[in-house]
N, C-alpha and C. Protein backbone atom coordinates (compact mmCIF):
# COMPACT_ATOMS: atom_id res chain seq x y z
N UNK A 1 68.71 -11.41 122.52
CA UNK A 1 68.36 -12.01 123.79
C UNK A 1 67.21 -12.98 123.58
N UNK A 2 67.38 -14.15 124.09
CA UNK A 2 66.43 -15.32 124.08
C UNK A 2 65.07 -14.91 124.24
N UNK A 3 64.76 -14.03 125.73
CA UNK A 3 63.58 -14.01 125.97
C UNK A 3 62.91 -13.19 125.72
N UNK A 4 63.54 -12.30 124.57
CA UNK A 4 62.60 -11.29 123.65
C UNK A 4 62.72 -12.14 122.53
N UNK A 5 62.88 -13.07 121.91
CA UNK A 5 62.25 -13.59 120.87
C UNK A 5 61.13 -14.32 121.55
N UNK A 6 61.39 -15.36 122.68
CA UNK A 6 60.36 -15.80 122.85
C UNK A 6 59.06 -14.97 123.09
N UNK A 7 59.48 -13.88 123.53
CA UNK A 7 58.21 -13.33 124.04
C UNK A 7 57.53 -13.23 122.88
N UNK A 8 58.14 -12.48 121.61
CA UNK A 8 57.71 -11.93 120.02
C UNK A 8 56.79 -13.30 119.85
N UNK A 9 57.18 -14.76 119.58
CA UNK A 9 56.50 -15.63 119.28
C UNK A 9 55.69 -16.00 120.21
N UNK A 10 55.57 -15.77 121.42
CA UNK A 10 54.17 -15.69 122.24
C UNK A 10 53.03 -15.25 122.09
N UNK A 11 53.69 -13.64 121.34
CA UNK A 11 52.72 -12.79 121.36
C UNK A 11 52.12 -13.18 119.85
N UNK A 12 52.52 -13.69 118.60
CA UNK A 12 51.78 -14.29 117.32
C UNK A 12 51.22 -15.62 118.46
N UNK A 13 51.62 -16.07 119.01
CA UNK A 13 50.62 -17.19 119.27
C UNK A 13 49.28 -16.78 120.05
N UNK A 14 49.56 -15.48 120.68
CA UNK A 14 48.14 -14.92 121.19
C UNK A 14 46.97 -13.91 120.24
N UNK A 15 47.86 -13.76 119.47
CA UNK A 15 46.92 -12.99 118.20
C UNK A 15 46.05 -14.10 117.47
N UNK A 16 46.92 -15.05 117.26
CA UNK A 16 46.41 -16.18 116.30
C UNK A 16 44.93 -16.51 117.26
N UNK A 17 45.21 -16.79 118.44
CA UNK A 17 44.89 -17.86 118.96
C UNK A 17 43.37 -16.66 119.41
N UNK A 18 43.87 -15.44 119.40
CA UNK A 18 42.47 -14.51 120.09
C UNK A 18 41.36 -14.39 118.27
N UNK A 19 42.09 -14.49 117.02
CA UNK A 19 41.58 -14.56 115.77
C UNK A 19 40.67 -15.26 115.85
N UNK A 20 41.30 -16.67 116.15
CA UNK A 20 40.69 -17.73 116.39
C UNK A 20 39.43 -17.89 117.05
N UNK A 21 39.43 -17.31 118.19
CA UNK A 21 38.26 -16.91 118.98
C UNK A 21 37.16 -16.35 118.48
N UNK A 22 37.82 -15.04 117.86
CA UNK A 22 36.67 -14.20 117.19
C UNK A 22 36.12 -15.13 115.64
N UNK A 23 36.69 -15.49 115.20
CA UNK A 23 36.39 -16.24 114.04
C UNK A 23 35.12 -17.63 114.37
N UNK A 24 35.24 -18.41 115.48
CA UNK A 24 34.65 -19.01 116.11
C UNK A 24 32.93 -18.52 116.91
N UNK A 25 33.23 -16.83 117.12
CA UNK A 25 32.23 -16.43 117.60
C UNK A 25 31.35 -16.12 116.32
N UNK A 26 31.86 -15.76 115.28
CA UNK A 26 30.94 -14.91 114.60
C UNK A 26 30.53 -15.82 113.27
N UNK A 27 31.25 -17.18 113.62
CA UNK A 27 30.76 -18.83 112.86
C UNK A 27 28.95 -18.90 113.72
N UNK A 28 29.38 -18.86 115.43
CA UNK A 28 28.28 -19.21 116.12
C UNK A 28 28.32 -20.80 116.59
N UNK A 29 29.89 -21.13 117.09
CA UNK A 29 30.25 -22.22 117.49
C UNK A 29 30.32 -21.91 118.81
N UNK A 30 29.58 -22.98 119.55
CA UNK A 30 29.77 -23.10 120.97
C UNK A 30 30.77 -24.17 121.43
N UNK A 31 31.97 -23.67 121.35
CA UNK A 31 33.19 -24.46 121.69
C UNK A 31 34.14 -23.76 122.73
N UNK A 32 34.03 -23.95 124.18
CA UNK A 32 35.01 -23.28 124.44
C UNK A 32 36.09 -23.40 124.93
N UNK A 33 36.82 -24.27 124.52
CA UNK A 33 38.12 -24.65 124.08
C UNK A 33 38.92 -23.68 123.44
N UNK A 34 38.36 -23.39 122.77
CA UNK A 34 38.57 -22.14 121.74
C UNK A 34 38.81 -21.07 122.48
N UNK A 35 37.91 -20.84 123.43
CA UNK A 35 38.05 -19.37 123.94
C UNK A 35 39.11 -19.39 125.10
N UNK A 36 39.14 -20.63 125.80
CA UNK A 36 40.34 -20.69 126.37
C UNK A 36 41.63 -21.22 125.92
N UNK A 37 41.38 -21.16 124.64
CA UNK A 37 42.95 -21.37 123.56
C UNK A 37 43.84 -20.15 123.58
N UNK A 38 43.74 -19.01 123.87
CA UNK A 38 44.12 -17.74 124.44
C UNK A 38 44.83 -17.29 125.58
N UNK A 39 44.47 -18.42 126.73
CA UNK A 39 44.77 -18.50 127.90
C UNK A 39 46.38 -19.36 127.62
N UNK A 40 46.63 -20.33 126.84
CA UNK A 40 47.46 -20.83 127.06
C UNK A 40 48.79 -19.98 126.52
N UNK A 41 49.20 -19.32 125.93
CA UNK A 41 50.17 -18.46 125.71
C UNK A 41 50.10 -16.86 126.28
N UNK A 42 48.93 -16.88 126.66
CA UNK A 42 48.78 -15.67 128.07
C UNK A 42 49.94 -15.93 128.93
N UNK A 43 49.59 -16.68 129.67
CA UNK A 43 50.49 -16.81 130.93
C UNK A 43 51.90 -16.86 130.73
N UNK A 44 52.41 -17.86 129.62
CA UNK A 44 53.84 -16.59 129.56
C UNK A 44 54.16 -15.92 129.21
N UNK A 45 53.63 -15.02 128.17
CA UNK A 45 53.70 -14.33 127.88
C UNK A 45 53.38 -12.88 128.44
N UNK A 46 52.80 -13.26 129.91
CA UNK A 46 53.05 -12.32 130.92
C UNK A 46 54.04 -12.04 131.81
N UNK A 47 54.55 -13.70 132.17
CA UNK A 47 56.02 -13.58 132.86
C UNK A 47 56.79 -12.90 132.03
N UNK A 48 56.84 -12.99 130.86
CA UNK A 48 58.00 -12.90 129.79
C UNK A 48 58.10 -11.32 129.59
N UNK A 49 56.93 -10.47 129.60
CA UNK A 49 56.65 -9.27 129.34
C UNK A 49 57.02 -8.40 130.51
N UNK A 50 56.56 -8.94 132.01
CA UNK A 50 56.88 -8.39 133.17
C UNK A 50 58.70 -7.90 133.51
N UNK A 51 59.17 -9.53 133.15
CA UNK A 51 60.84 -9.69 132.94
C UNK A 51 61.13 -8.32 132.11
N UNK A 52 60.53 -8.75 131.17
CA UNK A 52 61.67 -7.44 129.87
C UNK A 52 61.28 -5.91 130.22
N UNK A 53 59.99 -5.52 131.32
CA UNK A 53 59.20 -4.71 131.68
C UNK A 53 60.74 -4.13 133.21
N UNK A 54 60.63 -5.11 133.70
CA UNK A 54 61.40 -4.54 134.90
C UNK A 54 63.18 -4.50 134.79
N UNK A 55 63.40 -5.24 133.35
CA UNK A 55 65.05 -5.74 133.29
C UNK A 55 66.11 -3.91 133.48
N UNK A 56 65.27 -3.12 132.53
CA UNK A 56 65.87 -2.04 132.51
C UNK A 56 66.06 -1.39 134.13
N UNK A 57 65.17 -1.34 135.06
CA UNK A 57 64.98 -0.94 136.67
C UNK A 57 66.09 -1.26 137.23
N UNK A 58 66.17 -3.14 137.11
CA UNK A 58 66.87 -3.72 137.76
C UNK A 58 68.16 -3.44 137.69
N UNK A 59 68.43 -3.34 136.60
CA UNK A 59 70.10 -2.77 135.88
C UNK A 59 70.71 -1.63 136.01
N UNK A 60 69.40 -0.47 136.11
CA UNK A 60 69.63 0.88 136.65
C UNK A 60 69.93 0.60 138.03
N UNK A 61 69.63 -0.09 138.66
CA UNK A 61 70.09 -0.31 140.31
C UNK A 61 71.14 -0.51 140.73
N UNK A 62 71.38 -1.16 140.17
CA UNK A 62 72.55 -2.29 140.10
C UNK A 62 73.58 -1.38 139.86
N UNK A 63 73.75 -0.56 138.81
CA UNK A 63 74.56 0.65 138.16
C UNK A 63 74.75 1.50 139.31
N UNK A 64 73.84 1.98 139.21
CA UNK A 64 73.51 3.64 140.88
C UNK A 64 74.43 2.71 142.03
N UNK A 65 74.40 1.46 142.68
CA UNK A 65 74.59 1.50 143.99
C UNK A 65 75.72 1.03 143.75
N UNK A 66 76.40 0.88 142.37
CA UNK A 66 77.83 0.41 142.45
C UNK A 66 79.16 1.85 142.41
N UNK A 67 78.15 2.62 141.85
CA UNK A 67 78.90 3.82 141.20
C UNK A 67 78.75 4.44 142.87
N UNK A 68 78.23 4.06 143.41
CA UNK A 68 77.96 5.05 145.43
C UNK A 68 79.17 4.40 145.84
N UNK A 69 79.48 3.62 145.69
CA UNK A 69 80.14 2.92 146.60
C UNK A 69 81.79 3.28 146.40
N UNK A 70 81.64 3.73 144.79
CA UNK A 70 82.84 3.86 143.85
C UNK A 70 83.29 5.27 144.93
């Protein structure tokens, strides 16, 4: 499924990108660009997580109210 790979490569882009951060802090660079370099693969990687979080619910539903009806 598409949007579990994407999510997988979201989530290396938020490791990298939080490394990055810490690597930056403990240089003693005041850049924070950097620290909001983190933020940018956050956000989908929350839609993306929520999706694959609720897909199983949704499907169980879907199942139950077809089999009632059966």
């Amino acid at each position: 499924m598409w949007i579990r790979q994407i999510h997988r490569w979201l989530s290396i882009a938020f490791t990298i990108a939080v490394v990055a951060n810490i690597v930056a802090l403990t240089m003693q660079l005041q850049a924070t660009w950097i620290g909001l370099l983190a933020f940018v693969p956050l956000i989908p990687l929350l839609s993306t997580g929520l999706y694959l979080f609720a897909l199983p619910y949704v499907g169980r539903r879907s199942g139950a109210s077809s089999e009632a009806r059966s």
